[in-house]
PDB file of N, CA and C in Angstrom:
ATOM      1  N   UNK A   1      31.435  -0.164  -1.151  1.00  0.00           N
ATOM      2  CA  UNK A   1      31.785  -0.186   0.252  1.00  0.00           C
ATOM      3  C   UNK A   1      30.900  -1.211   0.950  1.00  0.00           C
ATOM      4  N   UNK A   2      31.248  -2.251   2.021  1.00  0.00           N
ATOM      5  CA  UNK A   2      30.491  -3.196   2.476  1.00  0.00           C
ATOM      6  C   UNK A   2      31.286  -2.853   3.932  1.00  0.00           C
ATOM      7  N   UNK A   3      30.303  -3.134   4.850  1.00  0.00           N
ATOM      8  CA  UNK A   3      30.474  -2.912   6.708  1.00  0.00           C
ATOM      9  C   UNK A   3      30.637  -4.204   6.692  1.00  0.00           C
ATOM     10  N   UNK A   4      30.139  -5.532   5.922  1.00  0.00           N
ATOM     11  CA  UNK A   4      29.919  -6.990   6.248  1.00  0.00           C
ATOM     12  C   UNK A   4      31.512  -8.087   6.076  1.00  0.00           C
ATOM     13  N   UNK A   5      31.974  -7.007   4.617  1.00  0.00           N
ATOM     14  CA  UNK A   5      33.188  -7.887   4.295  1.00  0.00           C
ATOM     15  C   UNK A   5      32.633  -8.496   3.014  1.00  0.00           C
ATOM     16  N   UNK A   6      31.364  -8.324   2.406  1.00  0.00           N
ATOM     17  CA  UNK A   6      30.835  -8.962   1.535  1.00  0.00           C
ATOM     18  C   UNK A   6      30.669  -8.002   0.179  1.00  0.00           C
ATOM     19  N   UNK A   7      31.899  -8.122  -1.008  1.00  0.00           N
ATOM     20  CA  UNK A   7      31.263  -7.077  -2.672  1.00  0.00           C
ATOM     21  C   UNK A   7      29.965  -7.627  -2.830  1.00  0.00           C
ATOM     22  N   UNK A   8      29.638  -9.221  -3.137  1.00  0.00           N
ATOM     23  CA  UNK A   8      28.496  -9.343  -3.629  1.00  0.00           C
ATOM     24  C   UNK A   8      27.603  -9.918  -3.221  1.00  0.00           C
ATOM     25  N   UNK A   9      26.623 -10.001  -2.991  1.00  0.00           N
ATOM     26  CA  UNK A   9      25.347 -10.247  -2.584  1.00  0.00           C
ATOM     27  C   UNK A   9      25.033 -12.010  -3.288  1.00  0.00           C
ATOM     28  N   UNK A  10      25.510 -11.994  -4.771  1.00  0.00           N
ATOM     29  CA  UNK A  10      25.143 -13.121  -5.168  1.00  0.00           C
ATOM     30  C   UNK A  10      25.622 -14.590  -4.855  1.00  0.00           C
ATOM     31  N   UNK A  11      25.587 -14.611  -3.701  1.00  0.00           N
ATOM     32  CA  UNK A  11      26.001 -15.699  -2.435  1.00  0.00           C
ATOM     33  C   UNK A  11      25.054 -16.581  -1.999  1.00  0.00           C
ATOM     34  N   UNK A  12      25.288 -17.574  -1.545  1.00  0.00           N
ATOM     35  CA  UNK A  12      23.764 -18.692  -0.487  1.00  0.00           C
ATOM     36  C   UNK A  12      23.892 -18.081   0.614  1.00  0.00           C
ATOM     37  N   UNK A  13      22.859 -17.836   0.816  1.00  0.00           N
ATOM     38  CA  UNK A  13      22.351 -16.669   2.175  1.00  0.00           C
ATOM     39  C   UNK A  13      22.557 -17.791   3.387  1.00  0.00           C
ATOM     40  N   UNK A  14      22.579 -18.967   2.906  1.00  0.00           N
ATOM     41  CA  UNK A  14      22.344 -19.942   4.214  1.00  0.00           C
ATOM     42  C   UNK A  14      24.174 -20.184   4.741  1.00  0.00           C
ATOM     43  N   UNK A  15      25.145 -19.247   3.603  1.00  0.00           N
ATOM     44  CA  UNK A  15      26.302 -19.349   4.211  1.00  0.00           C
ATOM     45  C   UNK A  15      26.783 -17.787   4.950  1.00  0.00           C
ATOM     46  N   UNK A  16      25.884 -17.038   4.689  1.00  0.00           N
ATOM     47  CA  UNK A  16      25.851 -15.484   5.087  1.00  0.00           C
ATOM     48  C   UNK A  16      25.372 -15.678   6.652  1.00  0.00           C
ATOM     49  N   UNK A  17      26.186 -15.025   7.684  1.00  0.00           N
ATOM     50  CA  UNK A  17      25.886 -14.812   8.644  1.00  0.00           C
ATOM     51  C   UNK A  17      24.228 -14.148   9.111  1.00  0.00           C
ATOM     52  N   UNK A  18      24.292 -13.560  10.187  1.00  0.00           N
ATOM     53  CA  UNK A  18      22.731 -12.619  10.118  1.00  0.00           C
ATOM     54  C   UNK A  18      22.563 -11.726   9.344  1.00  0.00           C
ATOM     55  N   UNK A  19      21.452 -11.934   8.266  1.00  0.00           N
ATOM     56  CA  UNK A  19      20.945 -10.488   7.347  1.00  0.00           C
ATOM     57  C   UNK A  19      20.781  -9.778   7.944  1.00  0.00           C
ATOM     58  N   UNK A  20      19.614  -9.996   9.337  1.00  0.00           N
ATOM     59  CA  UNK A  20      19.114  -8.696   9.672  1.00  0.00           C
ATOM     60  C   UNK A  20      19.178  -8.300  10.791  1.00  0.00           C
ATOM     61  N   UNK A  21      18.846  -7.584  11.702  1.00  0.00           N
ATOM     62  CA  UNK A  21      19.161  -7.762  13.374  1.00  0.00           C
ATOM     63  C   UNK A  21      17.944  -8.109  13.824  1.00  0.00           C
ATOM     64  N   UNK A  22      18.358  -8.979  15.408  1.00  0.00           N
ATOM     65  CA  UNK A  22      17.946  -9.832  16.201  1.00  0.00           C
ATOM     66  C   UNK A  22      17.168 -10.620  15.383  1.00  0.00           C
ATOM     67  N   UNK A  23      17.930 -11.494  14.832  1.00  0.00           N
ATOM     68  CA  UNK A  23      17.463 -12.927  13.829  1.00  0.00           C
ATOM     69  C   UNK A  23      17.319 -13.913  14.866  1.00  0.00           C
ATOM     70  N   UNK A  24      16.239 -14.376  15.117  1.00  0.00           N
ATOM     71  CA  UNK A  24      15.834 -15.476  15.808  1.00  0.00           C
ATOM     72  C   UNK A  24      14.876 -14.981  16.727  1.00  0.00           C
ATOM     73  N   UNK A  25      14.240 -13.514  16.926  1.00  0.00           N
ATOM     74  CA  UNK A  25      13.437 -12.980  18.194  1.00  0.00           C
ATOM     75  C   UNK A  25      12.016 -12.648  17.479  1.00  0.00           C
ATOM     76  N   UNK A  26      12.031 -13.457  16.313  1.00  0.00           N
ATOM     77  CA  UNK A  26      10.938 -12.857  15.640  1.00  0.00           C
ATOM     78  C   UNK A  26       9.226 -13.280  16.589  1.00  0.00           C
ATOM     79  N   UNK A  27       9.002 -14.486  17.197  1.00  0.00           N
ATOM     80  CA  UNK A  27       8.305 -15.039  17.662  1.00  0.00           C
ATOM     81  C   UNK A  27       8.407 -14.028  19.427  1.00  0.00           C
ATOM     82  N   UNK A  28       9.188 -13.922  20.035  1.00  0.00           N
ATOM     83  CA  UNK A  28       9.185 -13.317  20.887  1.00  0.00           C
ATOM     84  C   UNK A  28       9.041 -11.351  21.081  1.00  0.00           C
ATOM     85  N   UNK A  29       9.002 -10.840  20.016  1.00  0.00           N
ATOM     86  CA  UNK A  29       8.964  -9.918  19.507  1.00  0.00           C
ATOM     87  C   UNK A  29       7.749  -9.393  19.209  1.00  0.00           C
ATOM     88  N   UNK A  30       6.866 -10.553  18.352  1.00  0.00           N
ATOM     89  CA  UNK A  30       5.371 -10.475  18.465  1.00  0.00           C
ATOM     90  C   UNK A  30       4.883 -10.672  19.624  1.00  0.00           C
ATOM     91  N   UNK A  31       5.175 -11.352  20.472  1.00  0.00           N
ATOM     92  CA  UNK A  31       4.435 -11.522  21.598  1.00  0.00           C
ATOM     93  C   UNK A  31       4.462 -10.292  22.245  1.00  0.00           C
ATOM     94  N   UNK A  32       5.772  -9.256  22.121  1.00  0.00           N
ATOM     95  CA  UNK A  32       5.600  -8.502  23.373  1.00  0.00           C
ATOM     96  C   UNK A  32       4.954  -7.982  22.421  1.00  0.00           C
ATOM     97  N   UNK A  33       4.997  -7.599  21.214  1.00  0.00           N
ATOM     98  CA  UNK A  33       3.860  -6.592  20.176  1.00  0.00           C
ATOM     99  C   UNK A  33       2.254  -6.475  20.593  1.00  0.00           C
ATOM    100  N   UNK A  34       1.616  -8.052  20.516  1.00  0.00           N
ATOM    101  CA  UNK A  34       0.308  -8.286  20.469  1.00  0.00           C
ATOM    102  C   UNK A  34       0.605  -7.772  22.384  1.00  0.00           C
ATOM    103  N   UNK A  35       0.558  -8.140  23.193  1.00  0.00           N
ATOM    104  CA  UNK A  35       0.918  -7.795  24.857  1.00  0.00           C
ATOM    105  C   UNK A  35       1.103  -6.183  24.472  1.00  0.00           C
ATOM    106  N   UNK A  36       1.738  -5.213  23.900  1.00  0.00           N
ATOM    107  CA  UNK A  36       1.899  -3.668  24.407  1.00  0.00           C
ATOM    108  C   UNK A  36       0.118  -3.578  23.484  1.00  0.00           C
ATOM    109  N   UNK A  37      -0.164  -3.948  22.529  1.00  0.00           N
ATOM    110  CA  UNK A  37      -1.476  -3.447  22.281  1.00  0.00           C
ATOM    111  C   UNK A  37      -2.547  -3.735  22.719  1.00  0.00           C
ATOM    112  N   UNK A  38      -2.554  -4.985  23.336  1.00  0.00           N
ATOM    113  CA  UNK A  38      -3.831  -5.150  24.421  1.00  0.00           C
ATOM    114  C   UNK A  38      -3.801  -4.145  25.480  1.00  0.00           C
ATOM    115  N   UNK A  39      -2.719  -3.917  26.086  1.00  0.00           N
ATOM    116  CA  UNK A  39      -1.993  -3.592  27.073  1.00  0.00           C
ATOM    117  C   UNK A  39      -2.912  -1.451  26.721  1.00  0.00           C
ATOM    118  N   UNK A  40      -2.095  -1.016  25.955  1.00  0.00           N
ATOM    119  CA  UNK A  40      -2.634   0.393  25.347  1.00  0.00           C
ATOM    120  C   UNK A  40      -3.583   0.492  25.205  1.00  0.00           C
ATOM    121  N   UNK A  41      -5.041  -0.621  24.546  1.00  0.00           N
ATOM    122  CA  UNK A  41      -6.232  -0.635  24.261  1.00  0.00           C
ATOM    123  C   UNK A  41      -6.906  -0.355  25.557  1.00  0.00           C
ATOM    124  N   UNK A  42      -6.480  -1.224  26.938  1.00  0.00           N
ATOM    125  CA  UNK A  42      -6.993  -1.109  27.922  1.00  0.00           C
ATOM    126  C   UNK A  42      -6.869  -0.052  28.551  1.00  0.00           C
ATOM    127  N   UNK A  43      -5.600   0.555  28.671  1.00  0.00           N
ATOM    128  CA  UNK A  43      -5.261   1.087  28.962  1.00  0.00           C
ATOM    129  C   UNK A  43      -6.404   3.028  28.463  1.00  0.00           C
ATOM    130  N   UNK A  44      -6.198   2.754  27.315  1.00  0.00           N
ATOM    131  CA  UNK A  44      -7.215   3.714  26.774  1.00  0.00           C
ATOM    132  C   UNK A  44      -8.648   3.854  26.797  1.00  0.00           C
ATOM    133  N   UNK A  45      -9.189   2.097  27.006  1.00  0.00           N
ATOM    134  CA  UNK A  45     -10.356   1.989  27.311  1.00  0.00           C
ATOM    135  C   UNK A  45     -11.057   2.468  29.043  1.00  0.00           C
ATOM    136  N   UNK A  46     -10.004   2.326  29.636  1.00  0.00           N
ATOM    137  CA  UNK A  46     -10.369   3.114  31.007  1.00  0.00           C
ATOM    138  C   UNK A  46     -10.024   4.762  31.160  1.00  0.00           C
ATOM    139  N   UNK A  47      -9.052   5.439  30.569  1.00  0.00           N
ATOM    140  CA  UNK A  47      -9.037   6.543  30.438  1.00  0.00           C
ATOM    141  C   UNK A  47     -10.123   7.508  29.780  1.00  0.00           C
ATOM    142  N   UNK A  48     -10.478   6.731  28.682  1.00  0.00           N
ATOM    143  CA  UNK A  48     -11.618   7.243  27.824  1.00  0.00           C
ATOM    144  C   UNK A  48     -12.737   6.619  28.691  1.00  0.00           C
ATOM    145  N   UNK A  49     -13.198   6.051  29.734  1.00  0.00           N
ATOM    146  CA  UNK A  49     -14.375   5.696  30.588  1.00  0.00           C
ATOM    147  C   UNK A  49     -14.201   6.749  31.812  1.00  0.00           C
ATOM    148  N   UNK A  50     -13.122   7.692  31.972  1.00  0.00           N
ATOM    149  CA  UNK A  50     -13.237   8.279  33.263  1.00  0.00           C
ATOM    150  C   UNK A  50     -13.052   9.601  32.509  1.00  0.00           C
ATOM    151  N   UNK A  51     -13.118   9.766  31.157  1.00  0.00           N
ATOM    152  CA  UNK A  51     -13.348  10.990  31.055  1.00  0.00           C
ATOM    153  C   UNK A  51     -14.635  11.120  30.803  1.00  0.00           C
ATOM    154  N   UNK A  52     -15.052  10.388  30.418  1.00  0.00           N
ATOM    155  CA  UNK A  52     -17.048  10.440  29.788  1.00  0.00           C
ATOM    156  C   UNK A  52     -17.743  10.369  31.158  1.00  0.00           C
ATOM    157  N   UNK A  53     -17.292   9.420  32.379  1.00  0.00           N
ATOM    158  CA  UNK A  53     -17.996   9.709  33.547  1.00  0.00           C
ATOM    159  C   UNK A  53     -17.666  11.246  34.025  1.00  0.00           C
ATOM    160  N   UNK A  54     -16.760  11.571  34.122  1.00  0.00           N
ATOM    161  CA  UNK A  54     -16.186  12.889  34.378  1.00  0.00           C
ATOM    162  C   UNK A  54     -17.522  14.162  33.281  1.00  0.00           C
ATOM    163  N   UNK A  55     -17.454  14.081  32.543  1.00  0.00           N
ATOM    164  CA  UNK A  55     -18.017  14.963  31.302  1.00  0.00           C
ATOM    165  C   UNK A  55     -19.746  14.315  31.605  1.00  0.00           C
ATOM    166  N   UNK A  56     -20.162  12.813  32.306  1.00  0.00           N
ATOM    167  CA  UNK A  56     -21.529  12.829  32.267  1.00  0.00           C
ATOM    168  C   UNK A  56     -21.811  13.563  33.949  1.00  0.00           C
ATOM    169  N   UNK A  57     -20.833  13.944  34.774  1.00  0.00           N
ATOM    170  CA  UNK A  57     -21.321  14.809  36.001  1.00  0.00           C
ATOM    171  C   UNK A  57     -21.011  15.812  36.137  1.00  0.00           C
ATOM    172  N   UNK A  58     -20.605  16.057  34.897  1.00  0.00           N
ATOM    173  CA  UNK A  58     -20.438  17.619  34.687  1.00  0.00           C
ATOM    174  C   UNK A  58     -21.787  18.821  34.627  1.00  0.00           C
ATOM    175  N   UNK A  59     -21.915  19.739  35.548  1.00  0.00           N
ATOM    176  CA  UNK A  59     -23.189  20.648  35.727  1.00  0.00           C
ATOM    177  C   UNK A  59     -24.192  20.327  36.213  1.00  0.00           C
ATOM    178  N   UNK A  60     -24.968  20.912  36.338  1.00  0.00           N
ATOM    179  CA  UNK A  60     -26.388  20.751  36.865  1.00  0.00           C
ATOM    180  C   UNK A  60     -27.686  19.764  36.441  1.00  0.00           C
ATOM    181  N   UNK A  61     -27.672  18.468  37.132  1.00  0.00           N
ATOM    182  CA  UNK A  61     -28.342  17.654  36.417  1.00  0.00           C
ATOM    183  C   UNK A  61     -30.044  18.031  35.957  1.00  0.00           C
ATOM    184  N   UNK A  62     -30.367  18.479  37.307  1.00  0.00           N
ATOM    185  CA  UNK A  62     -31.980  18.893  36.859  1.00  0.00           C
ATOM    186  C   UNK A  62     -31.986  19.770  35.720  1.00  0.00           C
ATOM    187  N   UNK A  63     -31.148  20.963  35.822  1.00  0.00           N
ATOM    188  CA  UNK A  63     -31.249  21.703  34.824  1.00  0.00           C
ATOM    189  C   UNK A  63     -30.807  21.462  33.398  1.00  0.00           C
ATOM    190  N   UNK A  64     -30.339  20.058  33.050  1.00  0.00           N
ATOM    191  CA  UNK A  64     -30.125  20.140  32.136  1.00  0.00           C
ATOM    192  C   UNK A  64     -31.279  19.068  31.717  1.00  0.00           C
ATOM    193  N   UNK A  65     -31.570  18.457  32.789  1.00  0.00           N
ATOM    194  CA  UNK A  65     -32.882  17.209  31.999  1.00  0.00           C
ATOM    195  C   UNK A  65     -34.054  18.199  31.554  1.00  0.00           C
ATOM    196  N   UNK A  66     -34.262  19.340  32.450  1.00  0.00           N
ATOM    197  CA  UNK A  66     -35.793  20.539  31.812  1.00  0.00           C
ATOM    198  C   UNK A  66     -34.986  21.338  30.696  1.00  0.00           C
ATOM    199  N   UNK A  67     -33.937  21.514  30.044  1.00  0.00           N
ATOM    200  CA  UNK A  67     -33.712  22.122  28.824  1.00  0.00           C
ATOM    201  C   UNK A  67     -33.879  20.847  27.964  1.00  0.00           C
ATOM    202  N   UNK A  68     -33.558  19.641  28.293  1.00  0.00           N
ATOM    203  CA  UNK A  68     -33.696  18.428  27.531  1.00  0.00           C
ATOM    204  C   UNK A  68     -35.448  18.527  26.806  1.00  0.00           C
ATOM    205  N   UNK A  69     -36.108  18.433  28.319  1.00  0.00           N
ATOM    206  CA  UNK A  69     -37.456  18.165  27.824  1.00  0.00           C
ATOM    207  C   UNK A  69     -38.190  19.478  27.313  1.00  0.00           C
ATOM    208  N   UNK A  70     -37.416  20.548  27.604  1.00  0.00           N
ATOM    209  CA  UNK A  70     -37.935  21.647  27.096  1.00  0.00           C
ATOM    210  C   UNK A  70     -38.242  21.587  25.171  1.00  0.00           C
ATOM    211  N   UNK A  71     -37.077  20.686  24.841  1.00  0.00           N
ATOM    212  CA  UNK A  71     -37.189  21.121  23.769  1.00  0.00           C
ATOM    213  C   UNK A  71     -37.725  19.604  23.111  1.00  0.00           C
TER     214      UNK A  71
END
Protein backbone atom coordinates (compact mmCIF):
# COMPACT_ATOMS: atom_id res chain seq x y z
CA UNK A 1 0.00 0.00 0.00
CA UNK A 2 1.63 3.51 -0.86
CA UNK A 3 -0.37 7.12 0.12
CA UNK A 4 2.51 8.56 -2.48
CA UNK A 5 1.57 6.54 -5.69
CA UNK A 6 5.03 5.05 -5.35
CA UNK A 7 5.51 0.46 -5.07
CA UNK A 8 9.15 1.15 -4.97
CA UNK A 9 11.41 3.12 -3.28
CA UNK A 10 14.30 2.10 -5.65
CA UNK A 11 13.95 5.42 -7.57
CA UNK A 12 16.35 8.88 -7.82
CA UNK A 13 15.04 10.66 -4.94
CA UNK A 14 16.00 13.85 -6.89
CA UNK A 15 12.88 12.76 -9.17
CA UNK A 16 10.65 11.99 -5.95
CA UNK A 17 8.69 14.83 -4.86
CA UNK A 18 9.03 15.86 -0.89
CA UNK A 19 10.30 12.89 1.34
CA UNK A 20 9.56 14.56 4.28
CA UNK A 21 7.39 17.41 5.58
CA UNK A 22 8.17 21.04 5.45
CA UNK A 23 11.28 20.36 3.15
CA UNK A 24 12.99 23.53 2.80
CA UNK A 25 12.23 25.07 6.64
CA UNK A 26 15.04 23.29 7.96
CA UNK A 27 17.23 26.55 8.57
CA UNK A 28 14.23 28.47 9.78
CA UNK A 29 13.08 25.86 12.09
CA UNK A 30 16.37 25.93 13.95
CA UNK A 31 16.25 29.33 14.41
CA UNK A 32 12.96 29.37 16.09
CA UNK A 33 14.51 26.11 18.05
CA UNK A 34 17.83 27.83 19.32
CA UNK A 35 15.20 31.36 20.04
CA UNK A 36 12.39 29.00 22.22
CA UNK A 37 15.57 27.74 24.29
CA UNK A 38 17.25 30.84 25.07
CA UNK A 39 13.92 32.13 25.41
CA UNK A 40 12.89 29.06 28.36
CA UNK A 41 16.47 29.29 29.88
CA UNK A 42 15.67 32.87 30.73
CA UNK A 43 12.76 32.50 31.30
CA UNK A 44 13.61 29.86 34.10
CA UNK A 45 16.56 31.72 35.11
CA UNK A 46 14.32 34.50 36.58
CA UNK A 47 11.70 32.27 38.01
CA UNK A 48 14.27 30.21 39.79
CA UNK A 49 15.87 33.88 41.06
CA UNK A 50 12.45 34.90 42.61
CA UNK A 51 11.97 31.83 44.21
CA UNK A 52 15.43 31.72 46.11
CA UNK A 53 14.86 35.54 46.91
CA UNK A 54 11.44 34.54 48.09
CA UNK A 55 12.91 31.33 50.25
CA UNK A 56 16.15 33.82 51.30
CA UNK A 57 13.26 36.23 53.24
CA UNK A 58 11.64 33.70 54.40
CA UNK A 59 11.41 33.90 58.61
CA UNK A 60 13.10 35.53 61.07
CA UNK A 61 16.41 36.86 60.11
CA UNK A 62 18.08 37.48 63.55
CA UNK A 63 16.88 34.34 64.68
CA UNK A 64 18.14 32.40 62.32
CA UNK A 65 21.78 34.10 62.09
CA UNK A 66 22.04 33.13 66.40
CA UNK A 67 20.99 29.39 65.57
CA UNK A 68 23.62 29.82 62.70
CA UNK A 69 26.28 30.97 65.12
CA UNK A 70 24.98 28.95 67.79
CA UNK A 71 26.21 26.09 66.31
Amino acid sequence: MSTIGYENWAVDLADVAAVYPFQGWEIPMTIVGVIFWLAWHRIQFVREGEHLEKARRMGEAEKIRQTIDRY
